[in-house]
Protein backbone atom coordinates (compact mmCIF):
# COMPACT_ATOMS: atom_id res chain seq x y z
CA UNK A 1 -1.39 -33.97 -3.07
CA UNK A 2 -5.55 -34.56 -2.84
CA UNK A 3 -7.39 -34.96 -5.58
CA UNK A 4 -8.33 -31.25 -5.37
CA UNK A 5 -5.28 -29.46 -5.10
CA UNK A 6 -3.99 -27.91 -8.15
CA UNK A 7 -0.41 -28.55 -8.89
CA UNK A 8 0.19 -24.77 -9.23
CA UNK A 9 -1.57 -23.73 -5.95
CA UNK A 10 1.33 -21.69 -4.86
CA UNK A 11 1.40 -19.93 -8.18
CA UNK A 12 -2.87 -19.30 -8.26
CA UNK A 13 -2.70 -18.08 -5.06
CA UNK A 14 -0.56 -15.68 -6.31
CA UNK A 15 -3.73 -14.81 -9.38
CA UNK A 16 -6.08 -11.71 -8.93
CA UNK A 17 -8.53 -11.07 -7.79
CA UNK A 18 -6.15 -10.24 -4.42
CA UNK A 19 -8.04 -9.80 -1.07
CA UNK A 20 -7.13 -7.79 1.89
CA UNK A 21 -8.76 -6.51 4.88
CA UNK A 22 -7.78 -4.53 7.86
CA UNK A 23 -7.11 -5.83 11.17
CA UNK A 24 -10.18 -6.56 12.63
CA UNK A 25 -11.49 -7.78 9.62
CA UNK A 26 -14.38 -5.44 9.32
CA UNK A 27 -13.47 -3.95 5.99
CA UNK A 28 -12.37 -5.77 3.17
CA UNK A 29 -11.23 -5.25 -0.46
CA UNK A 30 -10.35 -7.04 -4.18
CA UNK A 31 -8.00 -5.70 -6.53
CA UNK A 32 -8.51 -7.40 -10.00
CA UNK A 33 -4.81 -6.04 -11.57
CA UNK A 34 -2.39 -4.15 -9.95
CA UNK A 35 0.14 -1.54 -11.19
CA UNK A 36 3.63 -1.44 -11.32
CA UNK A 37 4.31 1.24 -9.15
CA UNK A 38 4.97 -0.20 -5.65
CA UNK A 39 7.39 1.76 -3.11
CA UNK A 40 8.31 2.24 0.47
CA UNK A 41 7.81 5.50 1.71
CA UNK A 42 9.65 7.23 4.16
CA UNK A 43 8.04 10.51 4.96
CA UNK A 44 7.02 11.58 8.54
CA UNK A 45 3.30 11.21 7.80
CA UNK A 46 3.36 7.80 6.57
CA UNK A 47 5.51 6.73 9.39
CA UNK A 48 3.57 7.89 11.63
CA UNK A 49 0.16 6.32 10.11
CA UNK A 50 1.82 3.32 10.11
CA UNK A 51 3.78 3.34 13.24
CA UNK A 52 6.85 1.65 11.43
CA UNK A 53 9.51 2.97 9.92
CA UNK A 54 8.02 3.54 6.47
CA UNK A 55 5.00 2.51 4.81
CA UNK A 56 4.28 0.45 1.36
CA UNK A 57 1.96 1.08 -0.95
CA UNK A 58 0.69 -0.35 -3.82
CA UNK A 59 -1.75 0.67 -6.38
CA UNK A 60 -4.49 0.04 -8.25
CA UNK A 61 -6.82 1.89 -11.26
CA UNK A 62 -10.14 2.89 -9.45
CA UNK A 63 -12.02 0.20 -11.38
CA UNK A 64 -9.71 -2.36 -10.44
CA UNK A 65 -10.20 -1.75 -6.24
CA UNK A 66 -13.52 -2.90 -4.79
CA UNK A 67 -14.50 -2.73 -1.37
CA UNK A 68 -16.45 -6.16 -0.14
CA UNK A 69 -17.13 -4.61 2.96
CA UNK A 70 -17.18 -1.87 5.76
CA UNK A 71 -16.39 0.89 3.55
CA UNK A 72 -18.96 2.91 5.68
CA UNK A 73 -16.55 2.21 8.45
CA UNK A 74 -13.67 3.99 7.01
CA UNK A 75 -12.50 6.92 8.94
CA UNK A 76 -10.55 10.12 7.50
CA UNK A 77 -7.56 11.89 8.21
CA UNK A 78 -6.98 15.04 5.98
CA UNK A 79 -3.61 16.72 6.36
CA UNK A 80 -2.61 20.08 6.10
CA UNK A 81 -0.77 19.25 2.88
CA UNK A 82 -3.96 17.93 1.14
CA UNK A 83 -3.19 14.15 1.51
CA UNK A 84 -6.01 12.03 2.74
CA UNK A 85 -5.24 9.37 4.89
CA UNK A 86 -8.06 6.08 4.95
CA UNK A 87 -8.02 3.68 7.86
CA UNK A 88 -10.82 1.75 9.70
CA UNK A 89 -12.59 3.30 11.90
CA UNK A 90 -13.36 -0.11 14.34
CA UNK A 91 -9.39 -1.05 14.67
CA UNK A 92 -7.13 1.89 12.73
CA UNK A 93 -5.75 -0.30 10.38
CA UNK A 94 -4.00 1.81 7.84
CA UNK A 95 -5.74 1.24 4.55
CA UNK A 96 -5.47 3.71 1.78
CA UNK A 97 -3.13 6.92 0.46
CA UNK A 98 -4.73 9.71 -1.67
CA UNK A 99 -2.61 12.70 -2.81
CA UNK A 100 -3.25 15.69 -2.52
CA UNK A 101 -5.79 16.92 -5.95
CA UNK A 102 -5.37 13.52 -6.90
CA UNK A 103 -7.96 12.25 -10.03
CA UNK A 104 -9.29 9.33 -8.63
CA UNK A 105 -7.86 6.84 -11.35
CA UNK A 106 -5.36 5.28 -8.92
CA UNK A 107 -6.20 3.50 -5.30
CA UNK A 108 -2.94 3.75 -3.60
CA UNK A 109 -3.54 1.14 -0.81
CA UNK A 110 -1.01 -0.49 2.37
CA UNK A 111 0.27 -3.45 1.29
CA UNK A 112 0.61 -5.02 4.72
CA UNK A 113 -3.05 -5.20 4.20
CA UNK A 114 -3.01 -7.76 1.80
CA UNK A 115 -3.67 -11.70 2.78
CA UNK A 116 -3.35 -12.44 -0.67
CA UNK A 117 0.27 -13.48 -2.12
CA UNK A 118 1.72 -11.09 -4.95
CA UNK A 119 4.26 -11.73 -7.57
CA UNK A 120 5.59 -7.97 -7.49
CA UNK A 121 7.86 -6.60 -5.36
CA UNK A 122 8.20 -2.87 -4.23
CA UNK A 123 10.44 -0.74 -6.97
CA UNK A 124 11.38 2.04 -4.67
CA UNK A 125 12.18 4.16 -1.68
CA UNK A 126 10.88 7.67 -1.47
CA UNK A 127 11.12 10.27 0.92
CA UNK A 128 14.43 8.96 2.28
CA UNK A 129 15.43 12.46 3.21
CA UNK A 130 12.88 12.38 5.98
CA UNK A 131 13.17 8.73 7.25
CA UNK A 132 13.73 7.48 10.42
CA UNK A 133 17.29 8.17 12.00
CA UNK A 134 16.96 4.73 12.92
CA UNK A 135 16.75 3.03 10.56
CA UNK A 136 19.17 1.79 7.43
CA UNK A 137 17.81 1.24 3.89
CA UNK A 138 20.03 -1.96 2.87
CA UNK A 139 18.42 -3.27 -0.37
CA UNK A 140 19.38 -2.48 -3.82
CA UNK A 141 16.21 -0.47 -4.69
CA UNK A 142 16.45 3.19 -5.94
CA UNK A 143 16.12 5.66 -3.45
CA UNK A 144 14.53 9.31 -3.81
CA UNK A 145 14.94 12.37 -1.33
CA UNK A 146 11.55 13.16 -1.80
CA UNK A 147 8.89 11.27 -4.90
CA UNK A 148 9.58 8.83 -7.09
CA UNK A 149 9.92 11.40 -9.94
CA UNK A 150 11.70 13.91 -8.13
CA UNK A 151 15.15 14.27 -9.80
CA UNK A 152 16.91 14.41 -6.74
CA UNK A 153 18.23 10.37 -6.24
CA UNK A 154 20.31 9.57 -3.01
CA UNK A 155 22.77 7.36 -4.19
């Protein structure tokens, strides 16, 4: 170990503030804390916004989520169901999640997006009733037919 490594460097790294950026690297982000709610989700729009078969988001309280950069190059999608959809407009990364009459107090935001390390771990599935006929959920995480606090669990 040099001189100027810290003996905990894994465990800073994993410290906010946490940086991400898309692809291309044009637009880039902080996030001082982050919340606890952290799922996959399964629905037909995020699937196909993320070409995968689901999409995980994290999130963050508005003043918690800075932008360090290219936030003028962010490009729009607004569904039919009132959803906005964020990405960069240079590459398409898939950047950011707001519901539909959402307040503004939460940044939902891809975690692929991250380069930082986290300590958290995604809590959930959602929208399993509309995932991928592909594709198997095999982890041990709850696992909603449609949101998170929909009553309706697939068990």
């Amino acid at each position: 170990m040099s001189n100027n490594e810290h003996p905990n460097a894994s465990y800073l790294s994993c410290r906010p503030p946490y940086k991400g950026q898309c692809l291309c690297g044009a637009v880039q982000y902080s996030v001082d804390a982050l919340e606890a709610k952290m799922g996959h989700c399964h629905c037909s729009m995020c699937r196909k916004f993320h070409g995968a078969a689901f999409a995980t988001y994290g999130e963050a309280k508005t003043e918690n989520f800075h932008w360090l950069s290219g936030e003028s190059l962010l490009k729009s999608y607004h569904a039919a169901n009132g959803t906005q959809r964020k990405f960069c407009g240079v590459c398409g990364s898939s950047l950011i999640f707001e519901e539909a009459n959402a307040s503004g107090a939460i940044v939902e935001f891809a975690l692929g997006t991250l380069d930082s390390d986290i300590s958290v771990k995604p809590d959930v599935h959602i929208f399993v009733g509309n995932k991928a006929s592909w594709y198997s959920v095999e982890d041990d995480l709850p696992c909603f037919h449609e949101g998170r606090d929909s009553s309706r669990e697939v068990l």
